[in-house]
PDB file of N, CA and C in Angstrom:
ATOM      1  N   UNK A   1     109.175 210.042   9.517  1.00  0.00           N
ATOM      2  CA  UNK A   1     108.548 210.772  10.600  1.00  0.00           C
ATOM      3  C   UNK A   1     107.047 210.512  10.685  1.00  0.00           C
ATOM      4  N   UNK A   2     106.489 209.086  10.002  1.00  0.00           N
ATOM      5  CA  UNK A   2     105.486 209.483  10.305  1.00  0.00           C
ATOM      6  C   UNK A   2     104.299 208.856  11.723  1.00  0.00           C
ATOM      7  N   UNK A   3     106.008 208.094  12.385  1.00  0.00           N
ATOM      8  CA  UNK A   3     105.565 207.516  13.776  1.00  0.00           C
ATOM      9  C   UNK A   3     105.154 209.333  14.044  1.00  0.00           C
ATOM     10  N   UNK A   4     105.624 209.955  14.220  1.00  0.00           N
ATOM     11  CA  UNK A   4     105.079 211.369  14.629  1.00  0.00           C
ATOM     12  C   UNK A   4     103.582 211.756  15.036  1.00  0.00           C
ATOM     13  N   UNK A   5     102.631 211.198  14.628  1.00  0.00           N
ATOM     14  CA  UNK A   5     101.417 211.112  14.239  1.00  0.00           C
ATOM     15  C   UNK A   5     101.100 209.936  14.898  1.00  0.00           C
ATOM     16  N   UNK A   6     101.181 209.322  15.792  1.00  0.00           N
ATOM     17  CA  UNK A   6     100.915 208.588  16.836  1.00  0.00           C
ATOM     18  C   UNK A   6     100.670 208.684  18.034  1.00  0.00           C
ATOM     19  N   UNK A   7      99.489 207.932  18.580  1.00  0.00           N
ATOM     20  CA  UNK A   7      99.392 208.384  20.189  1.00  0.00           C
ATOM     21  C   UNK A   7      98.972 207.724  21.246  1.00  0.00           C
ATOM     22  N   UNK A   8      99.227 207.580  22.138  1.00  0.00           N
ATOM     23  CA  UNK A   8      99.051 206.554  23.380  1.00  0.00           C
ATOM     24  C   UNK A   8      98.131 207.336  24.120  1.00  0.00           C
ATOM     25  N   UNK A   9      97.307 206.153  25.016  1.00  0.00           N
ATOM     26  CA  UNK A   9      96.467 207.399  26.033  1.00  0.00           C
ATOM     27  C   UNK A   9      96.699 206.543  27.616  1.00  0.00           C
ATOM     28  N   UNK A  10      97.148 207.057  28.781  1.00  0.00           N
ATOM     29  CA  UNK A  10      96.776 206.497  29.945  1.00  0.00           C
ATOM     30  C   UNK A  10      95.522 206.843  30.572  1.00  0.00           C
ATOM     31  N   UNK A  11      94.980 205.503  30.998  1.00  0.00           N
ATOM     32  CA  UNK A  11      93.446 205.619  31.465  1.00  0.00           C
ATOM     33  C   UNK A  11      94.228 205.667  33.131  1.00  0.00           C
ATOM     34  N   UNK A  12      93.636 207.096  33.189  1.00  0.00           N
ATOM     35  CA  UNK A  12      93.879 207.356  35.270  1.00  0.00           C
ATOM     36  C   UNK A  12      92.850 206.160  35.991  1.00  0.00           C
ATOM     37  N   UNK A  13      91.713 205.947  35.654  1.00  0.00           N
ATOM     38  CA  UNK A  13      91.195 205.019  36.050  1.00  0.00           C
ATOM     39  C   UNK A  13      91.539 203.814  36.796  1.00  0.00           C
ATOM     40  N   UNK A  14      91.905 202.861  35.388  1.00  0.00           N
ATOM     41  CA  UNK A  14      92.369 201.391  35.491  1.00  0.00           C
ATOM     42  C   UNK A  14      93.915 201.420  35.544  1.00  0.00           C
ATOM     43  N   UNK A  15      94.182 202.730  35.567  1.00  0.00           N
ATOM     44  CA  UNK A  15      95.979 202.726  35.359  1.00  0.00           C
ATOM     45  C   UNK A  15      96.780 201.447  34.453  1.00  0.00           C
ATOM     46  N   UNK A  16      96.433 202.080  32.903  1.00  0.00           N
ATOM     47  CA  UNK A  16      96.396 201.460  32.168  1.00  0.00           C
ATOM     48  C   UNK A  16      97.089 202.123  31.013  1.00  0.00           C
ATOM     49  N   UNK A  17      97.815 201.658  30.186  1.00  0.00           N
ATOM     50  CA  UNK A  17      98.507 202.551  29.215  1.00  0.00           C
ATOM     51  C   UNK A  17      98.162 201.865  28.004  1.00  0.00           C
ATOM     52  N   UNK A  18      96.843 202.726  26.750  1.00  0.00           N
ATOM     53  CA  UNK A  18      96.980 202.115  25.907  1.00  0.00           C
ATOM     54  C   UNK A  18      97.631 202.771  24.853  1.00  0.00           C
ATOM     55  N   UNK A  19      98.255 201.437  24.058  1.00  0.00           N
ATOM     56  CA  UNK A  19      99.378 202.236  23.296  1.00  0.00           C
ATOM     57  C   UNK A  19      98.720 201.923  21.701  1.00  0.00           C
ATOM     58  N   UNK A  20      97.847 200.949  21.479  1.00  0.00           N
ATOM     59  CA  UNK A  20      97.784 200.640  20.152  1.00  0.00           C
ATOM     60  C   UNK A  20      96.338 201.644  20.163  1.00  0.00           C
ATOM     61  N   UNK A  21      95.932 202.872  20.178  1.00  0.00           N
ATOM     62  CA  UNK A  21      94.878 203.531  19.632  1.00  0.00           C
ATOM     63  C   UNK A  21      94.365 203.292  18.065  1.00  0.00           C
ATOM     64  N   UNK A  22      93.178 202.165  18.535  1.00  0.00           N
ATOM     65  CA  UNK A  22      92.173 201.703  17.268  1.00  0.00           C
ATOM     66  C   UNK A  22      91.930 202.611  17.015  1.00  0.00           C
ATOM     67  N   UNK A  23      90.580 202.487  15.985  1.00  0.00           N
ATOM     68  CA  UNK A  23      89.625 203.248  15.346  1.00  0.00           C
ATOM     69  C   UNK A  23      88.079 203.137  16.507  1.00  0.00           C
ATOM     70  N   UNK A  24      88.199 201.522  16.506  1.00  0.00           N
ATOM     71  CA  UNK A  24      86.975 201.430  17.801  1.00  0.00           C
ATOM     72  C   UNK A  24      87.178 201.915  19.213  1.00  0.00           C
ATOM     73  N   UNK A  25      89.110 202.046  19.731  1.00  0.00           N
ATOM     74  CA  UNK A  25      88.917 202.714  20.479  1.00  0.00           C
ATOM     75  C   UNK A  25      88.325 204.100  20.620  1.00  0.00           C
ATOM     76  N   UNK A  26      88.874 205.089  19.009  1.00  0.00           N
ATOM     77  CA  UNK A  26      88.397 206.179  19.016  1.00  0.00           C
ATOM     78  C   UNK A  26      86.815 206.678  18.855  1.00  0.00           C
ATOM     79  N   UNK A  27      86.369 205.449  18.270  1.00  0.00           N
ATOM     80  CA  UNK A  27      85.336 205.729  18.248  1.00  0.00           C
ATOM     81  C   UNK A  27      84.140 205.894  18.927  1.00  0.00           C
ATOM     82  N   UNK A  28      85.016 205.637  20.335  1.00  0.00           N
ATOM     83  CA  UNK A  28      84.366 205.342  21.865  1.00  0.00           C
ATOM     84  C   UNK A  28      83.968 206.636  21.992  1.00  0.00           C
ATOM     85  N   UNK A  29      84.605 208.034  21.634  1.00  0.00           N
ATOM     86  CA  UNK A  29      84.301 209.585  21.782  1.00  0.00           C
ATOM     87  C   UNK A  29      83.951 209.998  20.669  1.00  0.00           C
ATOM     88  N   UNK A  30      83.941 209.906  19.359  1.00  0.00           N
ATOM     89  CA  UNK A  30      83.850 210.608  18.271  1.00  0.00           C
ATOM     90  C   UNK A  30      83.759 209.741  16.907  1.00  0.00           C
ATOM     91  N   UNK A  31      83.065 210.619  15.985  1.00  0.00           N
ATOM     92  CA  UNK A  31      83.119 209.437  14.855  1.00  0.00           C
ATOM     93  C   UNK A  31      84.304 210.101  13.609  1.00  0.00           C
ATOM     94  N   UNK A  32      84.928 211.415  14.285  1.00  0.00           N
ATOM     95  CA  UNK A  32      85.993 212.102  13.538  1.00  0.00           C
ATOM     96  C   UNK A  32      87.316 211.404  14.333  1.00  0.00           C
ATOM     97  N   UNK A  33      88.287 211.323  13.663  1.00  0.00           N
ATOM     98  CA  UNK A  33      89.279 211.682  14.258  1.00  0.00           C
ATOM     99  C   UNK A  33      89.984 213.078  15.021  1.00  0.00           C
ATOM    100  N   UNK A  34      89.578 214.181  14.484  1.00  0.00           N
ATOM    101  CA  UNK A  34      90.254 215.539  15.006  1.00  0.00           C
ATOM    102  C   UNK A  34      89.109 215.588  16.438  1.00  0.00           C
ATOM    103  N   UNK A  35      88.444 215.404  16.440  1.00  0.00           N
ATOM    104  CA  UNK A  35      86.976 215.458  17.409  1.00  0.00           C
ATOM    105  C   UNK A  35      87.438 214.168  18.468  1.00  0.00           C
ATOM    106  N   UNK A  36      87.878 212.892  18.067  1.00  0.00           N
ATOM    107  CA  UNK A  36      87.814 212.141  19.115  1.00  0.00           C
ATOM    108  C   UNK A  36      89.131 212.437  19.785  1.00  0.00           C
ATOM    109  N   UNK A  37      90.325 212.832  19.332  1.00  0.00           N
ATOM    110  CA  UNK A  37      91.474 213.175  19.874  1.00  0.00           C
ATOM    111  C   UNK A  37      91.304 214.782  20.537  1.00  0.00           C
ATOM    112  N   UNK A  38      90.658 215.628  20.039  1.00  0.00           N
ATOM    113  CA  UNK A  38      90.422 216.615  21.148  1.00  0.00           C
ATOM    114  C   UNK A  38      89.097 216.123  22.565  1.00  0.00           C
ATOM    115  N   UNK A  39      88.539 215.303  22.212  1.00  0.00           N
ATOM    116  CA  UNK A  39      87.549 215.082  23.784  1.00  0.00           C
ATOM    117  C   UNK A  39      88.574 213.831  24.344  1.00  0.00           C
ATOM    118  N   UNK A  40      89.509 213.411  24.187  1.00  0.00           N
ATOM    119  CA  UNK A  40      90.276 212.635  24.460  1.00  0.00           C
ATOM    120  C   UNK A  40      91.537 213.346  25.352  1.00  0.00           C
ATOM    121  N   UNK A  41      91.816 214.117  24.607  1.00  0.00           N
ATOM    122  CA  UNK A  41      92.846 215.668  25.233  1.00  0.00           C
ATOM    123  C   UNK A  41      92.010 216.344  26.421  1.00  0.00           C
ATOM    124  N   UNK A  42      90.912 216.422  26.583  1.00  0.00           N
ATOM    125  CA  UNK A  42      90.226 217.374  26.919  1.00  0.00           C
ATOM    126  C   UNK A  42      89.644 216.327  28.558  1.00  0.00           C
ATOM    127  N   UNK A  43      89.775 215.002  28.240  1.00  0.00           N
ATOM    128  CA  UNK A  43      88.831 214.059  29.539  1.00  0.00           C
ATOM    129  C   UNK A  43      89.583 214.136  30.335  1.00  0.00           C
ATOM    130  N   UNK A  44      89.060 214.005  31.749  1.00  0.00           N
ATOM    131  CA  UNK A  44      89.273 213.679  32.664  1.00  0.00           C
ATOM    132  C   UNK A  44      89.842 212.731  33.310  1.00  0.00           C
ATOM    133  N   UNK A  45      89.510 211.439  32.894  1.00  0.00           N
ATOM    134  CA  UNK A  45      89.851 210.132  33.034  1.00  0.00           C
ATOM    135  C   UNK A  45      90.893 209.867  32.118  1.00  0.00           C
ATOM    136  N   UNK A  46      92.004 210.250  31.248  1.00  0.00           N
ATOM    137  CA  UNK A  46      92.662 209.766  30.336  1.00  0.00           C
ATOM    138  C   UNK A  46      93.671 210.984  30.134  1.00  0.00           C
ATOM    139  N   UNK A  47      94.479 210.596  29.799  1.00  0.00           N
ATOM    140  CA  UNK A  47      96.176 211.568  29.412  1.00  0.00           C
ATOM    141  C   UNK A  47      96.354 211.146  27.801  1.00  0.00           C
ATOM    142  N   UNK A  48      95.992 212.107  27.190  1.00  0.00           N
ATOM    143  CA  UNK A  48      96.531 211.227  25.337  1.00  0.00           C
ATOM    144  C   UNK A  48      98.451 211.986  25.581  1.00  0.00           C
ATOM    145  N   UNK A  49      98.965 210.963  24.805  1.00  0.00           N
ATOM    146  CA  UNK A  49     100.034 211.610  24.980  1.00  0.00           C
ATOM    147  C   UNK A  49     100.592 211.140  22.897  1.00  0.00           C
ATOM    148  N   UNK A  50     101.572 212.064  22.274  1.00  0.00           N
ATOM    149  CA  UNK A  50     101.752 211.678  21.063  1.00  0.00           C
ATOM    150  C   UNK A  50     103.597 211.612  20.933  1.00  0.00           C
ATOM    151  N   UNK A  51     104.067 210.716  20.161  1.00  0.00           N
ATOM    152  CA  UNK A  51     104.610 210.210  19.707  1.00  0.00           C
ATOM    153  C   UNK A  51     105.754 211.633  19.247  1.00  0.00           C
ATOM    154  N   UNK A  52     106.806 211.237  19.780  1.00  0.00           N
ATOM    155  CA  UNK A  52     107.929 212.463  19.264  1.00  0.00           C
ATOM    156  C   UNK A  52     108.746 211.973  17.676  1.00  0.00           C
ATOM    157  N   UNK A  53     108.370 210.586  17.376  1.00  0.00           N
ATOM    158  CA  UNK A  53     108.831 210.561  15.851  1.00  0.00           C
ATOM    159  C   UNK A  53     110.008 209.823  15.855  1.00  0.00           C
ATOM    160  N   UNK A  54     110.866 210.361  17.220  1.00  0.00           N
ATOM    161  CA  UNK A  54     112.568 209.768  17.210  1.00  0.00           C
ATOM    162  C   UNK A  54     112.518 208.502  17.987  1.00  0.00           C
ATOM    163  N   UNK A  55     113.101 207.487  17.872  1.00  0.00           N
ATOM    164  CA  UNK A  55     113.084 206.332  18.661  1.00  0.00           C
ATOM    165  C   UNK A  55     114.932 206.486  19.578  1.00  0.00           C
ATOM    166  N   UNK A  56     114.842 205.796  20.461  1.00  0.00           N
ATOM    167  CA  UNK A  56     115.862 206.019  21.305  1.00  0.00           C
ATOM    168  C   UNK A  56     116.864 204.458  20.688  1.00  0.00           C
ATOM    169  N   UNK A  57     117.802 204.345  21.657  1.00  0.00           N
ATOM    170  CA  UNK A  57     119.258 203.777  21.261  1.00  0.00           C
ATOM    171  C   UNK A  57     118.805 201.967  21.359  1.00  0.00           C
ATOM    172  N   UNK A  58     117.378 201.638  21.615  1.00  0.00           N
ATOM    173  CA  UNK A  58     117.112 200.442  21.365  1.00  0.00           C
ATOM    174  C   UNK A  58     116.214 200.633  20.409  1.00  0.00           C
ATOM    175  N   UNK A  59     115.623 201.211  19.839  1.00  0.00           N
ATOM    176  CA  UNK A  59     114.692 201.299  18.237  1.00  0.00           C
ATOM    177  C   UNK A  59     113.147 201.328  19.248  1.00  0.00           C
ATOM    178  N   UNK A  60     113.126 202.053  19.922  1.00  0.00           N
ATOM    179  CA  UNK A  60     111.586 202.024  20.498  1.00  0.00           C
ATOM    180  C   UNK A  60     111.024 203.399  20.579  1.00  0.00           C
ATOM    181  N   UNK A  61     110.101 203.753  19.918  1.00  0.00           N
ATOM    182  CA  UNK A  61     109.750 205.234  19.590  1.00  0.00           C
ATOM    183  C   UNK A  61     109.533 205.694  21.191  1.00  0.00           C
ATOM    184  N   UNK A  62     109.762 207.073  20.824  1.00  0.00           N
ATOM    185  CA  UNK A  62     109.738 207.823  22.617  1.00  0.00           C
ATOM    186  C   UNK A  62     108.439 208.804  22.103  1.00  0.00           C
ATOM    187  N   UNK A  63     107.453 208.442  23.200  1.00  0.00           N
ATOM    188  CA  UNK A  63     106.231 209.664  23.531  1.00  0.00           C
ATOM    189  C   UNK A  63     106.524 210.332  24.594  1.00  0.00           C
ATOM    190  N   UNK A  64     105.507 211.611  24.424  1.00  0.00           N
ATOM    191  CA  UNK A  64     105.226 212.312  25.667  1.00  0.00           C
ATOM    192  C   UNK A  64     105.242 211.527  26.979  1.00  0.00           C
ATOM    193  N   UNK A  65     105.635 212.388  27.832  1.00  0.00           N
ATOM    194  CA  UNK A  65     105.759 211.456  29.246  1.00  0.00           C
ATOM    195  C   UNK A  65     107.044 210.491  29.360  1.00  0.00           C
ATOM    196  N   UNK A  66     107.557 209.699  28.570  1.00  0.00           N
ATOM    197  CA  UNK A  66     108.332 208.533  28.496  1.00  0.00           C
ATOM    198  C   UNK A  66     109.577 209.731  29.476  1.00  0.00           C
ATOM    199  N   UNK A  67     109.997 208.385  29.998  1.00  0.00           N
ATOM    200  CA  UNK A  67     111.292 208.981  30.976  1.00  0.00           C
ATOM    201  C   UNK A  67     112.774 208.647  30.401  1.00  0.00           C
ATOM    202  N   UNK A  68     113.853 209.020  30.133  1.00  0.00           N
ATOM    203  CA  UNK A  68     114.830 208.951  29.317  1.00  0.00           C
ATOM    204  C   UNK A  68     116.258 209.053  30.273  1.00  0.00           C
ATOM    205  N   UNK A  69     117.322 207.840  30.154  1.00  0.00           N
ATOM    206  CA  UNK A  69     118.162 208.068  30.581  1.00  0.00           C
ATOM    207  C   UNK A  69     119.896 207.858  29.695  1.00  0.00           C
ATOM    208  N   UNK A  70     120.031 208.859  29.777  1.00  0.00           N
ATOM    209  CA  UNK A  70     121.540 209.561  28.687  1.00  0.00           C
ATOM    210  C   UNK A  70     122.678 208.808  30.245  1.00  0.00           C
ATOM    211  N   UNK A  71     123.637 207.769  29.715  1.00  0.00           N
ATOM    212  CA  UNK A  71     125.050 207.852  30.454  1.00  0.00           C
ATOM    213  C   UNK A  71     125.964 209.184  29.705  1.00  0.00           C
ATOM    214  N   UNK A  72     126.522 209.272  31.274  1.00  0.00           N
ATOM    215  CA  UNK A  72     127.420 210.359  31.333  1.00  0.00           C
ATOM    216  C   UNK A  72     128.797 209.483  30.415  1.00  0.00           C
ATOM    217  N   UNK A  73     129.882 211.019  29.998  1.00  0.00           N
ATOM    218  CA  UNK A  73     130.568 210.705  29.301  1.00  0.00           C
ATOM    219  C   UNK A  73     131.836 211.596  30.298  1.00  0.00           C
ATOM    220  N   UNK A  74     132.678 211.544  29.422  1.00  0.00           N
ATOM    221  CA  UNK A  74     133.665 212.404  30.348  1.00  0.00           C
ATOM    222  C   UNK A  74     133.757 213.833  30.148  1.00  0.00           C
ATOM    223  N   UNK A  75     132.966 214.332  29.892  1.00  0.00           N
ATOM    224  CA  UNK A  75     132.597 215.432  29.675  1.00  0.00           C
ATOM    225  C   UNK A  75     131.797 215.931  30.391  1.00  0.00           C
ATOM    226  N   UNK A  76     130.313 214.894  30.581  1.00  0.00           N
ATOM    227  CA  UNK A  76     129.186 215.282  31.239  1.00  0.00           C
ATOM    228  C   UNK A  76     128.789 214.685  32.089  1.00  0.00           C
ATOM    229  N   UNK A  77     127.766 214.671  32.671  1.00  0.00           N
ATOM    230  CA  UNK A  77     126.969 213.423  33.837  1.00  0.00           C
ATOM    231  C   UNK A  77     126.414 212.879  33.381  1.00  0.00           C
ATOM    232  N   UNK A  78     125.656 211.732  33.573  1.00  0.00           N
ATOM    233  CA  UNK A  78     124.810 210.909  33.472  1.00  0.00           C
ATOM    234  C   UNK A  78     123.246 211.626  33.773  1.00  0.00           C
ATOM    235  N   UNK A  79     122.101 211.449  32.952  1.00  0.00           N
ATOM    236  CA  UNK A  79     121.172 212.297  32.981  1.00  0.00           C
ATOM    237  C   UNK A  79     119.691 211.206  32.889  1.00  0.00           C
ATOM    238  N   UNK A  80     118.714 211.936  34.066  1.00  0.00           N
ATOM    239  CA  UNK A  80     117.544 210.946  33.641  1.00  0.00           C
ATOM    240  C   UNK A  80     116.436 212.445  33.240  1.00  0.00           C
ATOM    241  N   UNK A  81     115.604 212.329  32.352  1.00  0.00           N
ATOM    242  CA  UNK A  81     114.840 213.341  32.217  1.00  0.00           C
ATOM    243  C   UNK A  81     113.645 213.041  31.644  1.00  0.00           C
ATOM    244  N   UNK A  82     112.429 213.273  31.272  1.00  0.00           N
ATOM    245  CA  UNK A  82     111.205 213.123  30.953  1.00  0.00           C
ATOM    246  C   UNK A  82     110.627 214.119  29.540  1.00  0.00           C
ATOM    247  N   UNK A  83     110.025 213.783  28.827  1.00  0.00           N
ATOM    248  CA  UNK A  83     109.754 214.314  28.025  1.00  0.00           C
ATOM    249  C   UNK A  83     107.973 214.940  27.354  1.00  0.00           C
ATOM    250  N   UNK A  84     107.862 215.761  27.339  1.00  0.00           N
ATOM    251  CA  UNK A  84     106.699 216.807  27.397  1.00  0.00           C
ATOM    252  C   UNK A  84     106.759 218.015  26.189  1.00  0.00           C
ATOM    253  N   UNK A  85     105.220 218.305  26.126  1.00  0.00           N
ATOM    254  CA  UNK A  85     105.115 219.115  24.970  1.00  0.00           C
ATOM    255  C   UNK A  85     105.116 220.798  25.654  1.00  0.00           C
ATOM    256  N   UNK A  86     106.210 221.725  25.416  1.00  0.00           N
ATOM    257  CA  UNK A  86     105.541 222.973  25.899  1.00  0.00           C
ATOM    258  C   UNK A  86     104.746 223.512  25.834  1.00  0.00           C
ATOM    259  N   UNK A  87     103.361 224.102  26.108  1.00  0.00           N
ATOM    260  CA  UNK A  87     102.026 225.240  25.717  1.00  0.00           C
ATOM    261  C   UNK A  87     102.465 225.854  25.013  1.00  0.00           C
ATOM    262  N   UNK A  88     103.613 226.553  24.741  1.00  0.00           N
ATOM    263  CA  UNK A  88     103.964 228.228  24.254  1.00  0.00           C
ATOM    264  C   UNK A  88     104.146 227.793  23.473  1.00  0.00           C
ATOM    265  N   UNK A  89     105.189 227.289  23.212  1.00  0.00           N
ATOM    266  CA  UNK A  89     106.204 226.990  21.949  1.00  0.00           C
ATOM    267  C   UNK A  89     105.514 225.372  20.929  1.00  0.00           C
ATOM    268  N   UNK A  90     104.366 224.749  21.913  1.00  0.00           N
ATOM    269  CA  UNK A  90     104.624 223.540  20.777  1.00  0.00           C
ATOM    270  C   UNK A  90     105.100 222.494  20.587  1.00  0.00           C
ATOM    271  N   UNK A  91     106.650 222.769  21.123  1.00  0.00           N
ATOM    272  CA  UNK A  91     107.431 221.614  20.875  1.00  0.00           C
ATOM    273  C   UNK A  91     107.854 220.853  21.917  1.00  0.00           C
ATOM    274  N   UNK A  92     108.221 219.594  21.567  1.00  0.00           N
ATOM    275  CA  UNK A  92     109.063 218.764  22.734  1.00  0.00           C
ATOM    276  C   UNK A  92     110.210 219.392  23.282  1.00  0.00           C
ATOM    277  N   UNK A  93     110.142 219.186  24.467  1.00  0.00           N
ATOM    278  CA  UNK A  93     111.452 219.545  25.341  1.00  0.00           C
ATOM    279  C   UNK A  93     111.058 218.508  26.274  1.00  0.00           C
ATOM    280  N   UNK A  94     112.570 218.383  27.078  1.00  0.00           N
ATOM    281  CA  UNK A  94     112.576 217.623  28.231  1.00  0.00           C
ATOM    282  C   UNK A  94     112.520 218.695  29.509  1.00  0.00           C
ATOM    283  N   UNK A  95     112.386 217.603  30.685  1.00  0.00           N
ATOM    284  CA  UNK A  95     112.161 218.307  31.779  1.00  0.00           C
ATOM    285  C   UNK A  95     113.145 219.500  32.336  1.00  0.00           C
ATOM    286  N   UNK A  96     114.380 219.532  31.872  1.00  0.00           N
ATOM    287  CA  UNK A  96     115.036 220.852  31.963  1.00  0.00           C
ATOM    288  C   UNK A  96     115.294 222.007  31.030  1.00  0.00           C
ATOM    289  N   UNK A  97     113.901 221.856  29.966  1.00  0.00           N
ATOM    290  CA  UNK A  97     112.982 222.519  29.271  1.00  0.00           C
ATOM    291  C   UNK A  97     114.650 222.696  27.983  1.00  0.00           C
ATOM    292  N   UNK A  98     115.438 221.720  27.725  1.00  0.00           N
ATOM    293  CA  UNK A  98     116.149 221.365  26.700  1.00  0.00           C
ATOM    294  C   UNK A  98     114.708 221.332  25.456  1.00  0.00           C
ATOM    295  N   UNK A  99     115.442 221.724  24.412  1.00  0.00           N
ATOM    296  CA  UNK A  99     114.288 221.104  23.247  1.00  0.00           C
ATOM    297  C   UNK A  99     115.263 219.872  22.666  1.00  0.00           C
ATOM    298  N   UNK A 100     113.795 219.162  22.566  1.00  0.00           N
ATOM    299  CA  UNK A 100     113.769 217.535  22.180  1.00  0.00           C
ATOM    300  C   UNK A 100     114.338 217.653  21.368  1.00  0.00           C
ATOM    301  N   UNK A 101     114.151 218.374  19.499  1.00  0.00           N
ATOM    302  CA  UNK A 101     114.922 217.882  18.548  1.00  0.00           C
ATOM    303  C   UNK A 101     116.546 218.468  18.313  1.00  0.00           C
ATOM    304  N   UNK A 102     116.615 218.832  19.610  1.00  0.00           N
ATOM    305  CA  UNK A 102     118.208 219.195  19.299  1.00  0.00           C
ATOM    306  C   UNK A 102     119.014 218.254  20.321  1.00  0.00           C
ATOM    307  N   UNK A 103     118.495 217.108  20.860  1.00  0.00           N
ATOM    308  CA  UNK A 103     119.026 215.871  21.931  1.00  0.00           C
ATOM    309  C   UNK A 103     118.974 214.947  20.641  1.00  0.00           C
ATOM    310  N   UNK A 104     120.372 213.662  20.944  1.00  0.00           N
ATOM    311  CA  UNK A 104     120.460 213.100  19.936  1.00  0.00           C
ATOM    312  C   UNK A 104     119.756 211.893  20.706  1.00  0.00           C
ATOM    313  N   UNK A 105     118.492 211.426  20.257  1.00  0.00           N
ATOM    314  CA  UNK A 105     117.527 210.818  21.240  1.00  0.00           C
ATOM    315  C   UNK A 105     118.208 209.077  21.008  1.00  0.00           C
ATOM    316  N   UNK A 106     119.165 209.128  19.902  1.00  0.00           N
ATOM    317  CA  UNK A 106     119.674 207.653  19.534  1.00  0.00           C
ATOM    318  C   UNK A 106     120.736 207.843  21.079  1.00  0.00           C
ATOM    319  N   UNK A 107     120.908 208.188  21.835  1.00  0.00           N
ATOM    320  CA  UNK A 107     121.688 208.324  22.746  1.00  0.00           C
ATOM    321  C   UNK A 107     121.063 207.899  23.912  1.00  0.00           C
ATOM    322  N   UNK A 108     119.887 208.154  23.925  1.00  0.00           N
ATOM    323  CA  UNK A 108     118.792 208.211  25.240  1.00  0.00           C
ATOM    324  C   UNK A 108     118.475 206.656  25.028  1.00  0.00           C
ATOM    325  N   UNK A 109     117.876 206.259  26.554  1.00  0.00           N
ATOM    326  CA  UNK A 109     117.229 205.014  26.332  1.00  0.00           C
ATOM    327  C   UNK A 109     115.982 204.977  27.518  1.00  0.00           C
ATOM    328  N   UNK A 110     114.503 204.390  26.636  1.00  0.00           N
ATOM    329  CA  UNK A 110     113.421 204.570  27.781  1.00  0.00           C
ATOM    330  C   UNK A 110     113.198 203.779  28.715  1.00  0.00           C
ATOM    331  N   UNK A 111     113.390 204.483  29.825  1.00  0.00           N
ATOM    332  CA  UNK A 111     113.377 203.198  31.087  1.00  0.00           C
ATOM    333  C   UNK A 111     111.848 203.420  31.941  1.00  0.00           C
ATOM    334  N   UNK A 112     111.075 204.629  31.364  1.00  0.00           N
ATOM    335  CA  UNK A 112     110.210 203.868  32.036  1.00  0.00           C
ATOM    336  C   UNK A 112     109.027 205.371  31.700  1.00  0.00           C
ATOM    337  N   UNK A 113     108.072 205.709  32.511  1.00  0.00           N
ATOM    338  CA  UNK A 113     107.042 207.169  31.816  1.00  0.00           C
ATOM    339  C   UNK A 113     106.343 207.176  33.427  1.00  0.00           C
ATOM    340  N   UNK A 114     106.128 208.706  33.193  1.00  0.00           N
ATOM    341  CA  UNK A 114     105.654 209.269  34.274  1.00  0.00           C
ATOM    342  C   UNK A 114     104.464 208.658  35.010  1.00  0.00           C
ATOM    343  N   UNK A 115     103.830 208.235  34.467  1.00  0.00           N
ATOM    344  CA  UNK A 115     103.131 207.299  35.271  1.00  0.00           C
ATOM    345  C   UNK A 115     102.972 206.016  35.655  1.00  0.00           C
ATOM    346  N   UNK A 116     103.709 205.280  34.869  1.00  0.00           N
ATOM    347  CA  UNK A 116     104.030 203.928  35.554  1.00  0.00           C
ATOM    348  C   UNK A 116     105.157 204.082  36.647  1.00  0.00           C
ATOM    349  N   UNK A 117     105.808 204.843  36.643  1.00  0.00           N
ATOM    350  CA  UNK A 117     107.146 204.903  37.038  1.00  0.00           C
ATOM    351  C   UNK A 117     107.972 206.406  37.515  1.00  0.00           C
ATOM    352  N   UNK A 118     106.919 206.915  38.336  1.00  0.00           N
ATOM    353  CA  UNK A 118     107.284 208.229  38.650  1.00  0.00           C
ATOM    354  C   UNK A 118     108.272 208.564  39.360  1.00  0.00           C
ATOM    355  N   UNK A 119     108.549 207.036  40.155  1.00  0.00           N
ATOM    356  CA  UNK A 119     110.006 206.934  41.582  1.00  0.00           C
ATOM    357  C   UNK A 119     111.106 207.172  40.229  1.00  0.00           C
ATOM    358  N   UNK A 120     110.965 207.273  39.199  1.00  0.00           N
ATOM    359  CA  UNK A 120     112.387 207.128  38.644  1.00  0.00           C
ATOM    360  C   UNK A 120     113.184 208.859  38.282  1.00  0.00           C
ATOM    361  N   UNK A 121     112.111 209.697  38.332  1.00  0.00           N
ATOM    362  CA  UNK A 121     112.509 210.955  38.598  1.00  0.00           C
ATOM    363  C   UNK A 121     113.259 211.290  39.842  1.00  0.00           C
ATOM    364  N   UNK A 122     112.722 210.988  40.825  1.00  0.00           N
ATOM    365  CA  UNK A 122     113.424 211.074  42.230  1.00  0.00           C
ATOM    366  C   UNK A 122     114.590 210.915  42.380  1.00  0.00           C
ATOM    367  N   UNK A 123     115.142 209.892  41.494  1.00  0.00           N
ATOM    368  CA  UNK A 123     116.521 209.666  42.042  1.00  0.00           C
ATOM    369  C   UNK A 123     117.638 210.769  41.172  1.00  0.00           C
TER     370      UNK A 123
END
């Protein structure tokens, strides 16, 4: 778990998703880490988003934002949903406020995140 502790940031700007967060990137705001990831949380220009720990059914870790699609079985439907941290509670849940660690995320596969790819909610 200790992809857990990982974090991507999209620059609203250049509409840009960086995923490998240096040290020189961080050090662009802060010379702490807890300090450059809260004015990082906190900007305007940038979305930090962190790392849920579980990787989906191709081995690719899923962050905040990432969009997730489960095939239906004969039981259920086929499901596309997005994934986000609640205020209250803390934890990951997806967009029909399911909590994340009770989805078997080896099931899910990421096709795409809310901001590159927002048409994919729509459908």
């Amino acid at each position: 778990m200790e992809d857990r502790f990982k974090f991507r940031v999209w620059d609203k700007i250049n509409k840009k998703m960086w995923y490998e967060i240096t040290d020189a990137f961080l050090m662009q705001f802060s010379s702490t880490l807890n300090d450059a990831l809260i004015k990082i949380y906190n900007h305007d220009k940038l979305d930090l988003m962190q790392c849920t720990g579980f990787k989906d059914k191709n081995g690719t870790l899923i962050y905040e934002g990432d969009i997730l699609y489960r095939e239906g079985t004969a039981f259920d439907t086929s499901m596309t949903n997005y994934v986000f941290v609640n205020d209250i509670t803390k934890s990951f849940q997806t967009g029909d406020h399911t909590l994340f660690n009770s989805l078997k995320a080896n099931d899910r596969e990421i096709i795409g995140n809310i901001y590159e790819n927002p048409d994919l909610l729509k459908k």
